[in-house]
N, C-alpha and C. Protein backbone atom coordinates (compact mmCIF):
# COMPACT_ATOMS: atom_id res chain seq x y z
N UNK A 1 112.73 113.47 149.49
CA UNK A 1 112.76 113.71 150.91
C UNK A 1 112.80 115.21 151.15
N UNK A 2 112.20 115.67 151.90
CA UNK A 2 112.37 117.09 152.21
C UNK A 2 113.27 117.53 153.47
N UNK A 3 113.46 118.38 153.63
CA UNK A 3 114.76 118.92 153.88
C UNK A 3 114.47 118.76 156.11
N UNK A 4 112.79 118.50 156.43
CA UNK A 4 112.59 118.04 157.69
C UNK A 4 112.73 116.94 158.22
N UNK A 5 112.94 115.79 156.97
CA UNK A 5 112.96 114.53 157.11
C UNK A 5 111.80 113.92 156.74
N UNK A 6 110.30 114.44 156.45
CA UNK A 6 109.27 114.27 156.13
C UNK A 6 109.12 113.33 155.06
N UNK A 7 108.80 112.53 154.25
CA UNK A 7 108.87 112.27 153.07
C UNK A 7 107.60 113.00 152.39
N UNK A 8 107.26 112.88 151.20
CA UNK A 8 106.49 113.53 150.04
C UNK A 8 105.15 112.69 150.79
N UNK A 9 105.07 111.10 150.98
CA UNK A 9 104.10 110.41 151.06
C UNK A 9 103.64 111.23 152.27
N UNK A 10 104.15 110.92 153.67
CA UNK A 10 103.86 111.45 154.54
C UNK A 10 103.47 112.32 154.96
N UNK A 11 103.79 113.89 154.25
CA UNK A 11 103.58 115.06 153.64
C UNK A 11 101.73 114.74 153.41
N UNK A 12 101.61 113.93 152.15
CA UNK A 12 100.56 113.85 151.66
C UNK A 12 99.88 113.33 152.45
N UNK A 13 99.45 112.14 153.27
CA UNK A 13 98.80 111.10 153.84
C UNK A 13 98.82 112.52 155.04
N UNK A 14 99.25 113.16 155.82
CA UNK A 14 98.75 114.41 156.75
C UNK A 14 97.52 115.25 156.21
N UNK A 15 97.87 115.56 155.05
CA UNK A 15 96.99 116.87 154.08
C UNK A 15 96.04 115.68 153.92
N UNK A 16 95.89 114.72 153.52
CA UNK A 16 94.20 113.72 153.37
C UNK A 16 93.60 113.67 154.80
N UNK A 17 94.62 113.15 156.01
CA UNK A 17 94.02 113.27 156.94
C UNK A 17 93.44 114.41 157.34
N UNK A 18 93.82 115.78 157.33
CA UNK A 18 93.29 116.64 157.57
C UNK A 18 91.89 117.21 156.69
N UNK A 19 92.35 116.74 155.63
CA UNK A 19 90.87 116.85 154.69
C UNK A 19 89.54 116.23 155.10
N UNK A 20 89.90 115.05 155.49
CA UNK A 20 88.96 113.87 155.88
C UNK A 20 88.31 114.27 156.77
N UNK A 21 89.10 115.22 158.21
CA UNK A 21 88.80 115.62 159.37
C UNK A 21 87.90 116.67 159.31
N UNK A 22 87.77 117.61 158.36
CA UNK A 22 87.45 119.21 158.70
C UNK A 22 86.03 118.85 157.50
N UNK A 23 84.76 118.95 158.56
CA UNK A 23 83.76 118.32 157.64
C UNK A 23 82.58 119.20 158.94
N UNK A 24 81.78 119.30 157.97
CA UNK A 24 80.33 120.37 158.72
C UNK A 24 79.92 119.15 159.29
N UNK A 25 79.64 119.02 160.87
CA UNK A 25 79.18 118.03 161.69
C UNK A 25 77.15 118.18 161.18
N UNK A 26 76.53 117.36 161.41
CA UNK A 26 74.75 117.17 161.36
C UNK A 26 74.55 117.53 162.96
N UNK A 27 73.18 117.84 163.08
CA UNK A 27 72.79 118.04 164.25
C UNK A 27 71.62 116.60 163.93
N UNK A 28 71.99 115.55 164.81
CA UNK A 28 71.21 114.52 164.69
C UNK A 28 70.04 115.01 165.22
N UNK A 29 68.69 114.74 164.24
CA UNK A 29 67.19 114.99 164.77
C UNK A 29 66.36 113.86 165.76
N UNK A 30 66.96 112.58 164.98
CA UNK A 30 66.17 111.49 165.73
C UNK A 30 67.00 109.89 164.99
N UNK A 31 66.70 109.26 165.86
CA UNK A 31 67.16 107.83 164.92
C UNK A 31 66.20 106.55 165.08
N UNK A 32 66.03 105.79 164.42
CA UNK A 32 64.80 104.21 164.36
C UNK A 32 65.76 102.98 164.19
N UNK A 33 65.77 102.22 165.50
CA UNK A 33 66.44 101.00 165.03
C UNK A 33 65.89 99.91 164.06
N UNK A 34 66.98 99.76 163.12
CA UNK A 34 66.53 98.84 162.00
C UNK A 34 67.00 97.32 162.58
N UNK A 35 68.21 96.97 163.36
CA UNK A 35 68.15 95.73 163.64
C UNK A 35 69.07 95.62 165.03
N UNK A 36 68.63 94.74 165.58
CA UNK A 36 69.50 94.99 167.32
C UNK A 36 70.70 93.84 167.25
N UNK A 37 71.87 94.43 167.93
CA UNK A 37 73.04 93.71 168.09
C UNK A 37 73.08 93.62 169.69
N UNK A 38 73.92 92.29 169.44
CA UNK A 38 74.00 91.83 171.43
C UNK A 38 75.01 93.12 171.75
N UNK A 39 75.98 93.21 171.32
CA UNK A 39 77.03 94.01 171.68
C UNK A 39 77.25 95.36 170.85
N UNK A 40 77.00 96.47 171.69
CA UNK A 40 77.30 97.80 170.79
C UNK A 40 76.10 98.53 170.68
N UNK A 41 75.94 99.25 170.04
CA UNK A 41 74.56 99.83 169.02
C UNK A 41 73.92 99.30 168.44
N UNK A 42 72.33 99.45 168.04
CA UNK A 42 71.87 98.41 167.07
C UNK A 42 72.35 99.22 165.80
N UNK A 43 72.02 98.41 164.69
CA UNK A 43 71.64 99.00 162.98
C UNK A 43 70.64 100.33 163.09
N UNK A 44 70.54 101.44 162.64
CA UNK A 44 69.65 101.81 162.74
C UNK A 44 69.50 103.31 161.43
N UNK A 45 68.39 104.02 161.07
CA UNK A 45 68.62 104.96 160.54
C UNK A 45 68.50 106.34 161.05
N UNK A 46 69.42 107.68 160.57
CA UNK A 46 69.37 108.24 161.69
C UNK A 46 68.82 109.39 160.91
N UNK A 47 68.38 110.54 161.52
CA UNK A 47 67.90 111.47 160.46
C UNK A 47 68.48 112.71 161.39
N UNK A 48 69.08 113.40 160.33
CA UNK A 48 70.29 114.89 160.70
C UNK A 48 69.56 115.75 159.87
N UNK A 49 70.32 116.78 160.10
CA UNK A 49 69.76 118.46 159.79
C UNK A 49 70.92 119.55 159.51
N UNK A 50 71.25 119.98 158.26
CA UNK A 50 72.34 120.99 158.05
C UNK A 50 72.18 121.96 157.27
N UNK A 51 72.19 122.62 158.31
CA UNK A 51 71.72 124.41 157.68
C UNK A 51 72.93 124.93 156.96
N UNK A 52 71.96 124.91 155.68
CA UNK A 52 73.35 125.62 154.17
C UNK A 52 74.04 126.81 154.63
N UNK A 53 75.85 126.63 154.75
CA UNK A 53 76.24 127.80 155.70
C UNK A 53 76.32 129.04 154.78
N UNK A 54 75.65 128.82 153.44
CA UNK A 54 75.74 129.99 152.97
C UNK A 54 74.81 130.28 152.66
N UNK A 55 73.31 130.28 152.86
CA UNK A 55 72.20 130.53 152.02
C UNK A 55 71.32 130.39 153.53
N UNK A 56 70.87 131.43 154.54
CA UNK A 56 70.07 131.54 155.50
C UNK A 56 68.72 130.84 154.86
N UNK A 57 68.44 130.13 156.09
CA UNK A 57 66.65 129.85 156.01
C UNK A 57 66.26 128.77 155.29
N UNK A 58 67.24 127.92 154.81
CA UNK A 58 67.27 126.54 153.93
C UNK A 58 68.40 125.48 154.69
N UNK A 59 67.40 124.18 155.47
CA UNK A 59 68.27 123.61 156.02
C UNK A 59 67.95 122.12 155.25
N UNK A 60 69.16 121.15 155.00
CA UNK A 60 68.47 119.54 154.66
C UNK A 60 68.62 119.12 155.60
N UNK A 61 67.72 118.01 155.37
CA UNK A 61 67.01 116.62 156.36
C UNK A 61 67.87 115.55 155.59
N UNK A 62 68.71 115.01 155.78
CA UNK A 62 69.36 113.81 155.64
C UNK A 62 68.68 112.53 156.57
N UNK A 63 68.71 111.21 156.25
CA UNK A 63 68.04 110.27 156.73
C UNK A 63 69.09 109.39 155.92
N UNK A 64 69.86 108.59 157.06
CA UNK A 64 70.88 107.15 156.38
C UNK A 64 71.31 106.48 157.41
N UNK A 65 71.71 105.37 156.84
CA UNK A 65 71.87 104.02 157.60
C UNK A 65 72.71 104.20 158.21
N UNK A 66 73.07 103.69 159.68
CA UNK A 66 74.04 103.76 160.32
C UNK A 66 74.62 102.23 160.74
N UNK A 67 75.42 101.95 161.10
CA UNK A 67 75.67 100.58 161.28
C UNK A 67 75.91 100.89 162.56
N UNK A 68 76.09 99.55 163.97
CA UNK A 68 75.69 99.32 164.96
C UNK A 68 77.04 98.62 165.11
N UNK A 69 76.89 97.76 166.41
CA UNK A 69 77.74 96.64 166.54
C UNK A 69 78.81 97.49 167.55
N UNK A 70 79.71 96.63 167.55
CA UNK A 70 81.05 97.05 168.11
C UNK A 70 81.94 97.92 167.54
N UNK A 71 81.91 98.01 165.98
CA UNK A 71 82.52 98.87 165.04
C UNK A 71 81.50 100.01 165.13
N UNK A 72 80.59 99.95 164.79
CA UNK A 72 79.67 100.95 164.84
C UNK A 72 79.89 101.94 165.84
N UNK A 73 80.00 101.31 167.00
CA UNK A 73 79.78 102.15 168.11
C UNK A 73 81.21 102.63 168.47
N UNK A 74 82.14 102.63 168.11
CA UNK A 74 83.61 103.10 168.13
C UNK A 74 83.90 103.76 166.92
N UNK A 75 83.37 103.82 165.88
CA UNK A 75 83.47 104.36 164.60
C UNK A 75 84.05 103.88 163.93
N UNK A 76 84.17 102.30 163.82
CA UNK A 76 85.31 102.12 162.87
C UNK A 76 84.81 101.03 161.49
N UNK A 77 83.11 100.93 161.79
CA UNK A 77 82.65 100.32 160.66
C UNK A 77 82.22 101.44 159.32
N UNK A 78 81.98 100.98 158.01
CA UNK A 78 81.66 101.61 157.23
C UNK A 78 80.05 101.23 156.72
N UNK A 79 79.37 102.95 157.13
CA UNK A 79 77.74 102.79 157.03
C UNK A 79 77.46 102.73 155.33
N UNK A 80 76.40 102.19 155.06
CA UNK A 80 75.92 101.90 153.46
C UNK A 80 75.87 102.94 153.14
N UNK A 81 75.67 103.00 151.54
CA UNK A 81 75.85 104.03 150.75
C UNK A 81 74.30 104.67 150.74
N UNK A 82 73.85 104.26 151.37
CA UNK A 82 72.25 104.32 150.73
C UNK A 82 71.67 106.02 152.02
N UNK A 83 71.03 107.28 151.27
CA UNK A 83 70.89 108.05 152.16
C UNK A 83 69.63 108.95 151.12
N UNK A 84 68.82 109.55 152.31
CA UNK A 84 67.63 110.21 151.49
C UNK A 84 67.57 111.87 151.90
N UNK A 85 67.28 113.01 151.18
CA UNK A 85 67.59 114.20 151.13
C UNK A 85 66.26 115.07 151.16
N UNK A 86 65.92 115.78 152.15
CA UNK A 86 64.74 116.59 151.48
C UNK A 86 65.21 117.97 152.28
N UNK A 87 65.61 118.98 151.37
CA UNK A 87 65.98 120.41 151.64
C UNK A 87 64.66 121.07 151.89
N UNK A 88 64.43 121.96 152.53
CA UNK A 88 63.20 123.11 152.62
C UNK A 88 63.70 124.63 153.18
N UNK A 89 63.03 125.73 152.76
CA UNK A 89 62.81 127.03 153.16
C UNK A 89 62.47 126.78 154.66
N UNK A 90 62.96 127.61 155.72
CA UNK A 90 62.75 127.07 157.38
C UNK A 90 62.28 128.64 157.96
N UNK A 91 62.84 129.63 157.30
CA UNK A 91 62.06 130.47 157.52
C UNK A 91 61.51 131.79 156.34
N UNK A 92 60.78 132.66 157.06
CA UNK A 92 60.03 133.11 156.11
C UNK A 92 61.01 133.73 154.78
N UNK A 93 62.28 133.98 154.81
CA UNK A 93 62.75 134.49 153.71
C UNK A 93 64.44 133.58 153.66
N UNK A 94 64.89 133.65 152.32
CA UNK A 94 65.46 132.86 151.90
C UNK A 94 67.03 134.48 151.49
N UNK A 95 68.26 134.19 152.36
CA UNK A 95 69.26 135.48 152.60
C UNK A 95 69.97 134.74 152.24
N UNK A 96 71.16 135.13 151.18
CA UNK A 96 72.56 134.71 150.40
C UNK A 96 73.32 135.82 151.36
N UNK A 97 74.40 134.78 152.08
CA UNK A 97 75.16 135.33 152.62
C UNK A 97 76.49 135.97 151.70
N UNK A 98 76.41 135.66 150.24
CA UNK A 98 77.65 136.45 149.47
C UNK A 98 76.87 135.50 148.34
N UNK A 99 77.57 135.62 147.20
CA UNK A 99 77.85 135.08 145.72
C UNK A 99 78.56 133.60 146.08
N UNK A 100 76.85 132.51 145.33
CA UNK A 100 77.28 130.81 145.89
C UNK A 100 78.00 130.81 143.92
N UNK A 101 78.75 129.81 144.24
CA UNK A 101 79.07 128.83 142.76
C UNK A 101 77.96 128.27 142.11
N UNK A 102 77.79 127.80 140.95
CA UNK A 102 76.96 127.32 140.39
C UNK A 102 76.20 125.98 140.55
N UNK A 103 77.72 125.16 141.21
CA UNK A 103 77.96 124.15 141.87
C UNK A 103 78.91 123.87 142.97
N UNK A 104 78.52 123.33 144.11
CA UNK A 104 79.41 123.15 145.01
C UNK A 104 79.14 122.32 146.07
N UNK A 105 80.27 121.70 146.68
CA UNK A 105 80.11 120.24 147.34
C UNK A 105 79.62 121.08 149.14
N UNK A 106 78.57 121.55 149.70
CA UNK A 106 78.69 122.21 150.71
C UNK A 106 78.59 121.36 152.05
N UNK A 107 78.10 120.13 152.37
CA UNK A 107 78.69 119.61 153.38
C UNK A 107 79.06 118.11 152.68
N UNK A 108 79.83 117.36 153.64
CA UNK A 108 80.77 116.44 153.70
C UNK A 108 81.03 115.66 154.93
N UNK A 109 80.81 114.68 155.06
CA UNK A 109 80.86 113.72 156.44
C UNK A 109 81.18 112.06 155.74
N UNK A 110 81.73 111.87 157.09
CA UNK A 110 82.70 110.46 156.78
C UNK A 110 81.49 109.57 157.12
N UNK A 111 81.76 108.12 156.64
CA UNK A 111 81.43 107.31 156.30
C UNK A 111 81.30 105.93 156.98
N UNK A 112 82.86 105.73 156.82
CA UNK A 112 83.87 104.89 157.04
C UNK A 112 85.15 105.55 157.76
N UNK A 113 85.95 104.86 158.67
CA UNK A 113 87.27 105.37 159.31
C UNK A 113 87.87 105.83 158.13
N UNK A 114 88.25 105.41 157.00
CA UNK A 114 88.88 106.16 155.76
C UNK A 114 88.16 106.10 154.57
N UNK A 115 88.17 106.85 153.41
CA UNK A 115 88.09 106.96 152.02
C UNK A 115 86.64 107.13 152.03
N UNK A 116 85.77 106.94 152.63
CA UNK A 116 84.49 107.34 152.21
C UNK A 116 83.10 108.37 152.90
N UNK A 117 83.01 109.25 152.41
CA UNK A 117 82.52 109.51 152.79
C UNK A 117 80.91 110.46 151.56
N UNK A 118 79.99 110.98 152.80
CA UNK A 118 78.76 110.91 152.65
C UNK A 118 78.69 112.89 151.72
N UNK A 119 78.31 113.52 150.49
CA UNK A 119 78.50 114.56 150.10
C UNK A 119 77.03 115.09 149.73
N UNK A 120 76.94 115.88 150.22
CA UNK A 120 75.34 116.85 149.43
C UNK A 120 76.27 118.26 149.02
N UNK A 121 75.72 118.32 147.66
CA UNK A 121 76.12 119.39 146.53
C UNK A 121 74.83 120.23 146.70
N UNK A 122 75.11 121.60 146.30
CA UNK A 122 74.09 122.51 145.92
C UNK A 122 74.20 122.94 144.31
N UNK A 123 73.37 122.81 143.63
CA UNK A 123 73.71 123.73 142.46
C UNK A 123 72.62 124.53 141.62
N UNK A 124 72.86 125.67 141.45
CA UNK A 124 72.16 126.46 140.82
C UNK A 124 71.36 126.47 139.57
N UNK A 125 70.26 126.18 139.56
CA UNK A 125 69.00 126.16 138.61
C UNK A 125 68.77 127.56 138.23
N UNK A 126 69.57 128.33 137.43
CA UNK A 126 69.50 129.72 137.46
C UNK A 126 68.10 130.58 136.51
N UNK A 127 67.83 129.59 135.66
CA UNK A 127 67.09 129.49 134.42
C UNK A 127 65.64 129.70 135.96
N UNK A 128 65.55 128.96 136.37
CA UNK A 128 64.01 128.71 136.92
C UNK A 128 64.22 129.52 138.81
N UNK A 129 65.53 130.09 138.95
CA UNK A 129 65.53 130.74 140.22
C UNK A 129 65.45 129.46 141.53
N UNK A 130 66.18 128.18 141.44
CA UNK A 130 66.19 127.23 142.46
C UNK A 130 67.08 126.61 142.45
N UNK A 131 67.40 126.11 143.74
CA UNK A 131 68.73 125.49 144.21
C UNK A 131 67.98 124.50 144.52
N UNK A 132 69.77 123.39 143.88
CA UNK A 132 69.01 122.01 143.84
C UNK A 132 70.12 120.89 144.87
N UNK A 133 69.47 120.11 145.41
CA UNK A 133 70.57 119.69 146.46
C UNK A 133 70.56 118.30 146.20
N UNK A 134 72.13 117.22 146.23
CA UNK A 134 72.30 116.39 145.76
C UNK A 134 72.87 115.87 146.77
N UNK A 135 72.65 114.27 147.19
CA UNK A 135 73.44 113.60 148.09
C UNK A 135 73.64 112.30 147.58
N UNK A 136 74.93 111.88 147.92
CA UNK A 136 75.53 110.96 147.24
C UNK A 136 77.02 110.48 148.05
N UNK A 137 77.25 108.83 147.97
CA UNK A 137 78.63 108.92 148.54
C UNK A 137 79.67 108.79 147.98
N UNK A 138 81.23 108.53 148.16
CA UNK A 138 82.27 108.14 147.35
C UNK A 138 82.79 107.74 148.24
N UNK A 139 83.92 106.72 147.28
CA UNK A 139 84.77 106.01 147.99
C UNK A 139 85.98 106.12 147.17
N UNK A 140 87.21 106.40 147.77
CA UNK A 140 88.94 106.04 146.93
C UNK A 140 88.89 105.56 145.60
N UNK A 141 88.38 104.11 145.56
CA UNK A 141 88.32 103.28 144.83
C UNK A 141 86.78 103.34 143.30
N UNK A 142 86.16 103.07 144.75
CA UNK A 142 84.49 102.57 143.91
C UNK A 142 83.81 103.59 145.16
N UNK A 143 82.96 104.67 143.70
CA UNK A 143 81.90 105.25 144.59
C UNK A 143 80.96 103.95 144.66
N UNK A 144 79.29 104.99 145.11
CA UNK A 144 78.39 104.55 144.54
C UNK A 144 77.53 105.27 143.49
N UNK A 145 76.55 104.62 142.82
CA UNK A 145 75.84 105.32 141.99
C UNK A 145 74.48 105.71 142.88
N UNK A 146 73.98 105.35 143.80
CA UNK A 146 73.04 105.95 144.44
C UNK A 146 72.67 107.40 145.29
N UNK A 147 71.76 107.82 145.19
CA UNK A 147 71.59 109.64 145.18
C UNK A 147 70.32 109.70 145.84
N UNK A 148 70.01 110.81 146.20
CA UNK A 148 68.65 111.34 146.20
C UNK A 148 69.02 113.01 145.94
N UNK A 149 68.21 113.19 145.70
CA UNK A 149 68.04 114.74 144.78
C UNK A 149 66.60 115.57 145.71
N UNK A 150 67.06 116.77 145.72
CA UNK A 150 65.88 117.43 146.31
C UNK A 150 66.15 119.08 145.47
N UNK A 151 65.28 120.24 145.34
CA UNK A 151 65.03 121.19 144.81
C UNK A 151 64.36 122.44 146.10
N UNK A 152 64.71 123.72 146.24
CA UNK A 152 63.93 124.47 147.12
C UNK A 152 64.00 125.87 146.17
N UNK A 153 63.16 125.92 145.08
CA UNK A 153 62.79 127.03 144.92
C UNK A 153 62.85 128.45 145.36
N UNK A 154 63.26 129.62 144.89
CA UNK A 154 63.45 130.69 145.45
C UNK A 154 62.86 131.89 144.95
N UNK A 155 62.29 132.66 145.51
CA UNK A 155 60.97 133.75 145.13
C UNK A 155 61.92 134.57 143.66
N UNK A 156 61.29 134.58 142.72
CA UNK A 156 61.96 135.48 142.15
C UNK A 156 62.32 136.68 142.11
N UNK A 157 61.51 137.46 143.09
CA UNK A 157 62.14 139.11 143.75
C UNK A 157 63.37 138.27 144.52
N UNK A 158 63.86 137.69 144.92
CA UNK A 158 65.14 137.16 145.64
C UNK A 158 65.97 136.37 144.16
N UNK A 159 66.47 136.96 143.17
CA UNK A 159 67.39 136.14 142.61
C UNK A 159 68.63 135.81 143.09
N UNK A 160 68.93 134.73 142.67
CA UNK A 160 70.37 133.95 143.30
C UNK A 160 71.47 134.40 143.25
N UNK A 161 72.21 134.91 144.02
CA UNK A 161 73.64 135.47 143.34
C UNK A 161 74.60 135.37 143.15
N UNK A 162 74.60 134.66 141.79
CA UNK A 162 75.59 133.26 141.13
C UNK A 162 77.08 133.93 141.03
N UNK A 163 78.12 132.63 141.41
CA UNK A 163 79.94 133.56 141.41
C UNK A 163 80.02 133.68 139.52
């Protein structure tokens, strides 16, 4: 017990919630309904856009299932694991805002009301001068094994500037 009355659990279960919370929002591009519900939202897939906050001029296109319904539309169902990735150069030159990691989890969005959520990694192809972008979800328990992978090449007068 700590000396506020707090317990250790409680302590902890704050610091997850707050983890869970503080996540780079998508700028939704467009969405296609996959199946219509009487009540709520339909099923549908939605396709977002998140500009790497550290690497100017390279944004991904995310495209994943959203679930509908009454949960859906209050946030409290959990969307499938299933999501597709294609990163690109957006404008004419490709600017490192400082020294990226080799690897690193750079955005993060929930899923489900708890434990799961949706991750695209960047990691450095240093050998061939390209960053490679990975999306994938997890869960507490049981991730999944499903991914999509995308690559955006970078001029070699611009080398990467690895931590």
């Amino acid at each position: 017990m700590l000396k506020t009355g707090f317990t250790v659990k409680t302590v902890a279960l704050a610091l997850l919630y707050v983890a869970f919370c503080t996540s780079v929002k998508a700028e939704l591009i467009g969405e296609v309904d996959t199946a219509f519900r009487w009540m709520g939202k339909d099923d549908r897939v939605a396709m977002e856009a998140y500009d790497d906050p550290k690497v100017q001029g390279i944004t991904c296109y995310v495209s994943r299932a959203r679930t509908g319904g009454l949960k859906g539309t209050v946030g409290l169902a959990e969307d499938r694991a299933e999501a597709s990735i294609a990163c690109r150069q957006v404008t004419e030159s490709i600017h490192f805002l400082e020294k990226i990691p080799r690897q690193e989890d750079v955005f993060t969005e929930r899923m489900s009301i708890l434990f799961k959520r949706l991750h695209i990694v960047r990691v450095v192809d240093s050998k061939r001068n390209t960053l490679i972008y990975l999306t994938y979800s997890d869960k507490l328990i049981e991730g999944s094994p499903q991914n999509s992978i995308t690559a955006v090449p970078v001029a070699r007068n611009n080398p990467i500037p690895v931590k």
